[in-house]
Protein backbone atom coordinates (compact mmCIF):
# COMPACT_ATOMS: atom_id res chain seq x y z
CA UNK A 1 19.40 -6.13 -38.25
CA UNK A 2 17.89 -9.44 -37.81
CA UNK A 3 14.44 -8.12 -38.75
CA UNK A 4 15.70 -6.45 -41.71
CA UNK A 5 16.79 -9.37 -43.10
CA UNK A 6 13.79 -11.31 -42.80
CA UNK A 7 12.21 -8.91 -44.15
CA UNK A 8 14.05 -8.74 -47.31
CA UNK A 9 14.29 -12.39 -47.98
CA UNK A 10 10.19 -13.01 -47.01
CA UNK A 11 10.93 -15.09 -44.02
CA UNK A 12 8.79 -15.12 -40.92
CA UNK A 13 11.95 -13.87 -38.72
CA UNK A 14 12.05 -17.13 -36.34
CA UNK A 15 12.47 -19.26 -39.44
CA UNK A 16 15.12 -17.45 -41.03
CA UNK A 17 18.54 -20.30 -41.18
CA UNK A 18 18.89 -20.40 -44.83
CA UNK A 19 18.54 -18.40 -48.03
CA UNK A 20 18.77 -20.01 -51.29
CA UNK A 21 17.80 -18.05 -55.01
CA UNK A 22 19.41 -17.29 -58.10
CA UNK A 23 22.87 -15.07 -57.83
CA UNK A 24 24.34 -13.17 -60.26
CA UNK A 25 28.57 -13.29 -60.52
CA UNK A 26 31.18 -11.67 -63.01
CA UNK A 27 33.30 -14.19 -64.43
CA UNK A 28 35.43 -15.31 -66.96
CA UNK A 29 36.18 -18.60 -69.06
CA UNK A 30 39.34 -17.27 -70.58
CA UNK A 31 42.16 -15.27 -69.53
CA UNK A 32 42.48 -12.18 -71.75
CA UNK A 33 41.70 -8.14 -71.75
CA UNK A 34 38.78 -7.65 -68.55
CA UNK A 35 36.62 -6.05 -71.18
CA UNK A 36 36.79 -8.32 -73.52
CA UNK A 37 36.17 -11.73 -71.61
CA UNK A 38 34.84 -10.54 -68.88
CA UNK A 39 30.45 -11.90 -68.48
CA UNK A 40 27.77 -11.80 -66.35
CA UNK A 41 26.42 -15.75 -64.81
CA UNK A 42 23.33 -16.74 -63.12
CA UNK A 43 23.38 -19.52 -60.59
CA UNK A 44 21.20 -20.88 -58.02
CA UNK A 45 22.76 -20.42 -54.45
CA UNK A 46 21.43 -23.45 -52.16
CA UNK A 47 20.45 -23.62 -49.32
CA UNK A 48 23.54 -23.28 -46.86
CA UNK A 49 24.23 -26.96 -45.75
CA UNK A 50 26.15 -28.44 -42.46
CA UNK A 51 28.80 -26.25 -41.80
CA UNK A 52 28.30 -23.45 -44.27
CA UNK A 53 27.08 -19.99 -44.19
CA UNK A 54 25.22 -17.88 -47.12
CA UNK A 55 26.33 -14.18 -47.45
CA UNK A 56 25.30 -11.51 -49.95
CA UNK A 57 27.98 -9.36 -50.77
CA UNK A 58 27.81 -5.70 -49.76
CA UNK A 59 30.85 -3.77 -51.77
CA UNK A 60 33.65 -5.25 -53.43
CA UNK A 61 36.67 -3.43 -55.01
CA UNK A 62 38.62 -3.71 -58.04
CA UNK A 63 42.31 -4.07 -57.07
CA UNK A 64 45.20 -4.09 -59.86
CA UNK A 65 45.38 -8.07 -58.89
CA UNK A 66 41.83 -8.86 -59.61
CA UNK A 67 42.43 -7.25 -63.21
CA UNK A 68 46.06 -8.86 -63.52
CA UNK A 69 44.31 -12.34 -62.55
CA UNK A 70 41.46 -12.04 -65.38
CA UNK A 71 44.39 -11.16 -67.59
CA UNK A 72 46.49 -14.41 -66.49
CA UNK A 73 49.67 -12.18 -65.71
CA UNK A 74 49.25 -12.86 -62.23
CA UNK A 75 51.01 -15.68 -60.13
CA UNK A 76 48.02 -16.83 -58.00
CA UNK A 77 45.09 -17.12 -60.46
CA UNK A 78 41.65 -19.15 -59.46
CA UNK A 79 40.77 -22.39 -61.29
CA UNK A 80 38.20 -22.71 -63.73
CA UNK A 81 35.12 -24.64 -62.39
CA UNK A 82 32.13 -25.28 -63.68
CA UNK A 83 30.27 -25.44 -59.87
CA UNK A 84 28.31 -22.74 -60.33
CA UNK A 85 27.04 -24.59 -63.42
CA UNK A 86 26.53 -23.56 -67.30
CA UNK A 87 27.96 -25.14 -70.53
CA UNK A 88 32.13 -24.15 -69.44
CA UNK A 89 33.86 -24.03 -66.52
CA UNK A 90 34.64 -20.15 -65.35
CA UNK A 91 36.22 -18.27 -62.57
CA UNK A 92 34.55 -15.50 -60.42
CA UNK A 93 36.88 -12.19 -60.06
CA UNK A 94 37.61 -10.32 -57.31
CA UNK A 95 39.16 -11.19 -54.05
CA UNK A 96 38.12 -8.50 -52.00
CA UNK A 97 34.88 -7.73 -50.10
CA UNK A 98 32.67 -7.13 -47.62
CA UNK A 99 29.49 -9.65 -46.94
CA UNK A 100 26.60 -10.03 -44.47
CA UNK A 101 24.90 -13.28 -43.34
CA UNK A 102 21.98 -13.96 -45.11
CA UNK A 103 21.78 -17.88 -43.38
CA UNK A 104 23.46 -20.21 -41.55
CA UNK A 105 23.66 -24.05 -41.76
CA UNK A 106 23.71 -26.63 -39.11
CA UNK A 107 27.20 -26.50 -36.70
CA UNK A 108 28.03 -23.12 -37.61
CA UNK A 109 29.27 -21.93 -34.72
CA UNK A 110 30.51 -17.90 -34.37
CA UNK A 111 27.95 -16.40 -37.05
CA UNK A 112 24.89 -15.40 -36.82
CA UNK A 113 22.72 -13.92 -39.46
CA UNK A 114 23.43 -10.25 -39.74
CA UNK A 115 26.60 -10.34 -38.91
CA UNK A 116 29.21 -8.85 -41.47
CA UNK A 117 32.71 -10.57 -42.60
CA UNK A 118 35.37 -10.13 -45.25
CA UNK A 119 37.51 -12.95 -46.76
CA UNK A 120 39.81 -14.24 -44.36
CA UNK A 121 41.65 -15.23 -47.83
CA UNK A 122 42.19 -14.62 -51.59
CA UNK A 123 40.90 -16.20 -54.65
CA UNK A 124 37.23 -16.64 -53.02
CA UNK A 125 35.59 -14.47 -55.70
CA UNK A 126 33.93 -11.69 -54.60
CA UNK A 127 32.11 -9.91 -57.88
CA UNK A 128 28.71 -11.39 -57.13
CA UNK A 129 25.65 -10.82 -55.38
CA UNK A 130 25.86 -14.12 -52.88
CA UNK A 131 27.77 -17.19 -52.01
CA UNK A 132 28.29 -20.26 -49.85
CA UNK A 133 31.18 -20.05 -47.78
CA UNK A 134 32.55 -21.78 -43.99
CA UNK A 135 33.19 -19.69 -41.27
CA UNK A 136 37.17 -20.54 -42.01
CA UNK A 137 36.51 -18.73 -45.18
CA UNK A 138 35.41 -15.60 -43.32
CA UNK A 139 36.58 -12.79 -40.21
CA UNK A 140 34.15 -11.79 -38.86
CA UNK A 141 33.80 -7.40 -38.60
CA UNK A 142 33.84 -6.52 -34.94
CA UNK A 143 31.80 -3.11 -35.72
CA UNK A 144 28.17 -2.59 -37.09
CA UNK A 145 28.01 -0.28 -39.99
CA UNK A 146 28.02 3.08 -38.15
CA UNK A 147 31.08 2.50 -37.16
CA UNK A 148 32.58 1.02 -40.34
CA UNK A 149 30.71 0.89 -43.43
CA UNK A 150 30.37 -1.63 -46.10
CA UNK A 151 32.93 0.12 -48.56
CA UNK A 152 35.15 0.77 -45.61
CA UNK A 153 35.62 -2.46 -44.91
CA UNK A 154 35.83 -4.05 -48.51
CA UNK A 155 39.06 -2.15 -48.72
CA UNK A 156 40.36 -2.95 -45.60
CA UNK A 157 42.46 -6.24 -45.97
CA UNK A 158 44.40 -5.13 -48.45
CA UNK A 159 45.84 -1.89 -49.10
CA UNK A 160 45.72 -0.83 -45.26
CA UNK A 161 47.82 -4.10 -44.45
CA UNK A 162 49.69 -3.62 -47.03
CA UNK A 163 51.13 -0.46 -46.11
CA UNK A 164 51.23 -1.98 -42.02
CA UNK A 165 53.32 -4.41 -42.90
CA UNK A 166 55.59 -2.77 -44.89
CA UNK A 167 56.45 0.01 -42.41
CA UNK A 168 56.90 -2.46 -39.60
CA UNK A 169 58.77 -5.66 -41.42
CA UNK A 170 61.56 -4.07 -43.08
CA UNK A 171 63.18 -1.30 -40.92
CA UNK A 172 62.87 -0.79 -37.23
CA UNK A 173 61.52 2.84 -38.04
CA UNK A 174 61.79 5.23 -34.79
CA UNK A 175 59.56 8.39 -34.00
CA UNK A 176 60.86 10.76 -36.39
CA UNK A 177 62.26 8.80 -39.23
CA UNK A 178 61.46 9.55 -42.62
CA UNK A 179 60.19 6.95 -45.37
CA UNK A 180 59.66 8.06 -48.70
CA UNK A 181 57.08 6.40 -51.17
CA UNK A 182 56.04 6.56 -54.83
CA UNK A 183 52.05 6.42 -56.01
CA UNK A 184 51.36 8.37 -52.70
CA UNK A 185 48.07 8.77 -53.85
CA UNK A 186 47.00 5.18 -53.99
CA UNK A 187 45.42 3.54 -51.95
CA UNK A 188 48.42 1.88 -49.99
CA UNK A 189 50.07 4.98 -49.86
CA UNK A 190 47.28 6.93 -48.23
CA UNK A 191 47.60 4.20 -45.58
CA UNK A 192 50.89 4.72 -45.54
CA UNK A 193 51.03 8.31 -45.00
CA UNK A 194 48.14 7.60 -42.31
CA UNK A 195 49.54 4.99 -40.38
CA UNK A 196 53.14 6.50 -40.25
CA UNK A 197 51.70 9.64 -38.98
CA UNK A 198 50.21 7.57 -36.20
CA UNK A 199 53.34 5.92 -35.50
CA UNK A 200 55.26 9.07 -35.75
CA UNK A 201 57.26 8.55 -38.54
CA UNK A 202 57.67 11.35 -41.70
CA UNK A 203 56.94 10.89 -45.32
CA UNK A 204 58.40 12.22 -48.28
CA UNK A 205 55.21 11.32 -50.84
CA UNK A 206 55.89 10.90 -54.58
CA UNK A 207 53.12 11.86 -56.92
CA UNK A 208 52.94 11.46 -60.98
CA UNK A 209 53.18 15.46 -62.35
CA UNK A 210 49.16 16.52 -62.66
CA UNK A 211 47.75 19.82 -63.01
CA UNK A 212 45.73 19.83 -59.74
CA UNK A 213 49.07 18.93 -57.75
CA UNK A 214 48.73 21.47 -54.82
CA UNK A 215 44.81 20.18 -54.70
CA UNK A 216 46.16 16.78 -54.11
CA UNK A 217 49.01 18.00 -51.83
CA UNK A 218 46.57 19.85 -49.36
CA UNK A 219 44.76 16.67 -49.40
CA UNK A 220 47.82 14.33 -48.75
CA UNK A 221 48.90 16.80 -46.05
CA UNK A 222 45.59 16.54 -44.37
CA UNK A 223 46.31 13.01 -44.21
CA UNK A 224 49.71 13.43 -42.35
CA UNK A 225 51.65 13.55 -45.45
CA UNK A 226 55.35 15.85 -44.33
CA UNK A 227 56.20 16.22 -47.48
CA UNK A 228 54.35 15.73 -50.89
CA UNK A 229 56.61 16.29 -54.51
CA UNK A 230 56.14 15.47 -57.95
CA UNK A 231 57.99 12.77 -60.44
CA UNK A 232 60.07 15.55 -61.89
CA UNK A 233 61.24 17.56 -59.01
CA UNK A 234 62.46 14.20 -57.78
CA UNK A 235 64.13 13.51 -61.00
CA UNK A 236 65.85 17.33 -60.36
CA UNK A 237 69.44 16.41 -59.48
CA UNK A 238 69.20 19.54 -57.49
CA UNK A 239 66.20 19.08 -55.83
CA UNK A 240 67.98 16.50 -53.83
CA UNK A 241 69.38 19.02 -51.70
CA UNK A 242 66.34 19.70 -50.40
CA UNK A 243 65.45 16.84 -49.30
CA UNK A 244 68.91 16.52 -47.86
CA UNK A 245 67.65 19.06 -45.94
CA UNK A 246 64.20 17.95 -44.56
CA UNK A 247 66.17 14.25 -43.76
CA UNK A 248 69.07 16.31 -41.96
CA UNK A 249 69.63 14.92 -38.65
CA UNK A 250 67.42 12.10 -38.92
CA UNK A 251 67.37 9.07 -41.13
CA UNK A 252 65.69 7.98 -44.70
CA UNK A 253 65.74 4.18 -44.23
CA UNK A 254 62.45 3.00 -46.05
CA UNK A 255 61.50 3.34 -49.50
CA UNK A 256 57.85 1.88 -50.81
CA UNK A 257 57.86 1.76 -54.54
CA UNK A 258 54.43 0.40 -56.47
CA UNK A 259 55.53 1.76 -59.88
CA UNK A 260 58.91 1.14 -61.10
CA UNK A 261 61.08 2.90 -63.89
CA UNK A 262 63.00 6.21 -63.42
CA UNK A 263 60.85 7.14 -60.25
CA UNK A 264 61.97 4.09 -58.29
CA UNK A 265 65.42 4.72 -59.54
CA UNK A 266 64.76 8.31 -58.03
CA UNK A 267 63.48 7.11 -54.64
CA UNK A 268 66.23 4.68 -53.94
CA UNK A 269 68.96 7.86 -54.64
CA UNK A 270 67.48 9.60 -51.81
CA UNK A 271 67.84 6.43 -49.50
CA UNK A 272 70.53 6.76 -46.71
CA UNK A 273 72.98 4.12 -46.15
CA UNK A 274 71.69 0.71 -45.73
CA UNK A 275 68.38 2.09 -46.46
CA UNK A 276 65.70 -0.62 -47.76
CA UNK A 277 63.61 -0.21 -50.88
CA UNK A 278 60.66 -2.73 -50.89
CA UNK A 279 58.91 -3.36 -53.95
CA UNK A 280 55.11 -4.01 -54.29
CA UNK A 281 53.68 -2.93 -57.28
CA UNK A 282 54.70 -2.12 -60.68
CA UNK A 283 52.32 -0.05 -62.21
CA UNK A 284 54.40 1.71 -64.56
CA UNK A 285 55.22 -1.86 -66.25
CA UNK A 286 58.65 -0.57 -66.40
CA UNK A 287 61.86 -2.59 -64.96
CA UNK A 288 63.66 -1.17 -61.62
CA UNK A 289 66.88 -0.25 -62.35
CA UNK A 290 69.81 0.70 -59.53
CA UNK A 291 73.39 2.09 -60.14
CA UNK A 292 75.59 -0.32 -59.06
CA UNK A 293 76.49 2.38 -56.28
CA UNK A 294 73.87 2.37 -54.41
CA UNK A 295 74.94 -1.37 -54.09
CA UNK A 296 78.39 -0.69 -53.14
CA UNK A 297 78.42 2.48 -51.71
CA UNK A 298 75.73 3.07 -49.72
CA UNK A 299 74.74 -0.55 -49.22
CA UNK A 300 71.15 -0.20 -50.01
CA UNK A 301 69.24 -3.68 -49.94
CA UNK A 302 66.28 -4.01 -52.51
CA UNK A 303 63.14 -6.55 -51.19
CA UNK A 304 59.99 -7.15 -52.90
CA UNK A 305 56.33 -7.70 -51.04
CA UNK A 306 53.64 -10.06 -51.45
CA UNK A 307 51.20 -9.28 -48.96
CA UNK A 308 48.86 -12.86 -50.27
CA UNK A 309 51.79 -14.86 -49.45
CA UNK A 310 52.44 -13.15 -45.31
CA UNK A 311 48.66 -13.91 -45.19
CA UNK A 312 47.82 -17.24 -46.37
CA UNK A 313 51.13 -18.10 -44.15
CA UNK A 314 50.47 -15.87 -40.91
CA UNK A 315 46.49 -15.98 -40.56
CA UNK A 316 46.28 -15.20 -37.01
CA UNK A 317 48.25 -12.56 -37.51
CA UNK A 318 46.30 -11.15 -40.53
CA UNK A 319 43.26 -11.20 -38.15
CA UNK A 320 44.97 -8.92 -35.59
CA UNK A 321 46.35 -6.66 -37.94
CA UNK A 322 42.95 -6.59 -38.89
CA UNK A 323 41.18 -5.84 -35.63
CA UNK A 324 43.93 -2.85 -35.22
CA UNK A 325 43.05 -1.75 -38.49
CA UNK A 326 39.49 -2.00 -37.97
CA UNK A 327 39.38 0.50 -34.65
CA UNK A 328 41.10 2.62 -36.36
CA UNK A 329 38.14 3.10 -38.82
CA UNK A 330 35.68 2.68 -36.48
CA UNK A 331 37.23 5.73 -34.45
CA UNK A 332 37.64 7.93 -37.99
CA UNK A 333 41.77 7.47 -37.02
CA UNK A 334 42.46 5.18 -40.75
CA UNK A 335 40.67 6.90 -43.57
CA UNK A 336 39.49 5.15 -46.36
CA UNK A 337 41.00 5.98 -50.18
CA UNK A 338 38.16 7.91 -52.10
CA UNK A 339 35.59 5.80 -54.13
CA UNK A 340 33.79 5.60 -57.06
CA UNK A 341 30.90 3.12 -56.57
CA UNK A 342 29.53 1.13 -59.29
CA UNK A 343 26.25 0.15 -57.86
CA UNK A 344 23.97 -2.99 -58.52
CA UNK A 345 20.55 -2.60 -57.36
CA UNK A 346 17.49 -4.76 -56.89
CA UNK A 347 15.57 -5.36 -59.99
CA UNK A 348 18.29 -4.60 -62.73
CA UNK A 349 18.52 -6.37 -65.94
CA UNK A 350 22.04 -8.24 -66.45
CA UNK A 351 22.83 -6.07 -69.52
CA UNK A 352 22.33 -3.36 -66.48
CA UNK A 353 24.35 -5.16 -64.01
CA UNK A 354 27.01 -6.02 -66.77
CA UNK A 355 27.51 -2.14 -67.90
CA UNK A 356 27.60 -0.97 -64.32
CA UNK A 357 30.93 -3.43 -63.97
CA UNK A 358 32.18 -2.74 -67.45
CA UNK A 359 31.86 1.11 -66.73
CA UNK A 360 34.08 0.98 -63.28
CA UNK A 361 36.43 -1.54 -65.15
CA UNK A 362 37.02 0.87 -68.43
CA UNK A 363 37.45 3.73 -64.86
CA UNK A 364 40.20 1.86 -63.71
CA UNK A 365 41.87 0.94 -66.82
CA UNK A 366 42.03 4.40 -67.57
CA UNK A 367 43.21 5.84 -64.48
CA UNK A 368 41.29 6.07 -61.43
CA UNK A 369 43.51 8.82 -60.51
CA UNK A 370 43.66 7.85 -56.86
CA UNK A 371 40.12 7.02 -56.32
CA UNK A 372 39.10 3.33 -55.89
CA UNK A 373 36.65 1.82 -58.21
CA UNK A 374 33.82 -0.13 -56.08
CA UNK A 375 30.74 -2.56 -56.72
CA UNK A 376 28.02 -2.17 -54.16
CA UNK A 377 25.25 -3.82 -53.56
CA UNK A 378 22.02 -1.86 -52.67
């Protein structure tokens, strides 16, 4: 690995302790629609310094809170800064992402060059090609990239703890209890389905009405999926019955909603009593609404989830969540959500490099239909 990279930067290999050169970052001076303010910068990356560490970013997704932060809808938003120079002070999106070492300053201790990391925490700004960072800013990946790839682990901090910490926080789940979830298909509920199956718990998985529904069933099932419906047999007053029937002699305590509107409604009917609903998502930009019933009569409790604020609070935790999560991957146990890469490669023009992001932003925007959109670096 070490010779690799000396090779690539043009460094006699027992010289290599810094890299410095011109980087290339998505940002943004304004909040407002991603395709409309969103802009590709040039800066020079110096030379790491005392305590730093340089790292060239190897994949990086696009999560619904890296588009809600260029848009200014969402609650932790970077500042605008004007170190990476130019005529107005922007922000670099993306908080998610996988990096290797590319040099290392004086009294870095823990990091080597070669080594691979992710962001130990959000609002770093990961759509670039490099950056200068401390090893506080980084965890370091236990596994070389046979065992978990670059897009494996750019996804791994938050959708897989996501879904970890939402079937262990809120309900003391035992082997054989159900939870039932909406947007199965996303990437937190794939985990979800995975992870549960691990833990031996069963999952009634809600999915928006498509025609290639059994395709996607099979596929959910594969994962360890119990049970996969649709929006509208849920919504089937009668249909209820049957899932009366799959909870029967067992208990549906958990309910994982990242959509809101009539679904969530939907999921929380099927709760049993005292069951928890925890919100973390609202991609259907619609309001949750619950009959005063489920309130009174069945005591159901309603919670909402903010994995950034568990992780900024609890980072030693975060990291062992993360080594767990990381065997799993490395032993092909925790699969990753399928991707669609937008790649970058040596040599491209920044009207290139620009289109390439534009294209996997206008992907998401329109419906990734369960597939992650990605920027990698090759």
């Amino acid at each position: 690995m070490l010779a690799r990279t000396a090779a690539r930067f043009g460094r006699p290999l027992g010289g290599i302790r810094s890299y410095s050169g011109d980087a290339k970052a998505v940002v943004y001076s304004q909040h407002g629609r991603p395709l409309e303010v969103l802009k590709l910068h040039t800066y020079r990356l110096p030379a790491a310094g005392a305590g730093q560490v340089a790292v060239k970013f190897l994949s990086a997704p696009i999560n619904p809170a890296d588009i809600n932060q260029v848009e200014g809808v969402y609650p932790l938003r970077p500042a605008f800064t004007q170190a990476l120079g130019g005529d107005e002070p922007v922000a670099v999106g993306g908080n998610e992402g996988c990096v290797e070492i590319v040099g290392v300053g004086p009294g870095v201790d823990g990091l080597a060059v070669g080594d691979r990391a992710i962001m130990r925490h959000t609002l770093f700004g990961t759509w670039r090609t490099h950056a200068l960072a401390t090893a506080a800013d980084l965890i370091r990946i236990p596994y070389g990239p046979a065992e978990v790839s670059a897009v494996q682990a750019g996804t791994v901090s938050v959708n897989p703890t996501t879904a970890y910490q939402m079937l262990r926080e809120f309900v003391a789940l035992a082997p054989g209890d159900f939870f039932i979830q909406t947007g199965a298909n996303s990437g937190v509920g794939r985990a979800a389905i995975q992870l549960g199956a691990r833990w031996g718990f069963r999952s009634i998985n809600v999915v928006r009405d498509r025609p290639d529904f059994d395709a996607l069933a099979a596929e959910l099932t594969a994962l360890g999926a119990t049970h996969v419906v649709t929006e509208s047999q849920l919504a089937d007053k009668g249909f209820r019955n049957v899932i009366k029937q799959w909870v029967a002699g067992s208990k549906l305590r958990l309910g994982l909603n990242c959509t809101g509107g009539a679904s969530t409604t939907n999921i929380a009917r099927q709760l049993s009593e005292g069951g928890h609903l925890v919100t973390y998502g609202g991609m259907a930009r619609q309001p949750i609404t619950i009959p005063p019933s489920l309130f009174i009569f069945k005591d159901i409790h309603l919670h909402g989830y903010w994995l950034s604020r568990w992780a900024d609070a609890n980072p030693a935790a975060k990291e062992a969540v993360l080594g767990e999560l990381f065997g799993l991957v490395a032993r092909g146990e925790l699969r990753d959500v399928p991707v669609d890469r937008a790649v970058w490669r040596d040599g491209m023009s920044d009207a290139e490099r620009l289109d390439v992001f534009r294209g996997a932003v206008s992907a998401y925007i329109e419906g990734s239909k369960g597939r992650k959109q990605m920027l990698v670096h090759e």
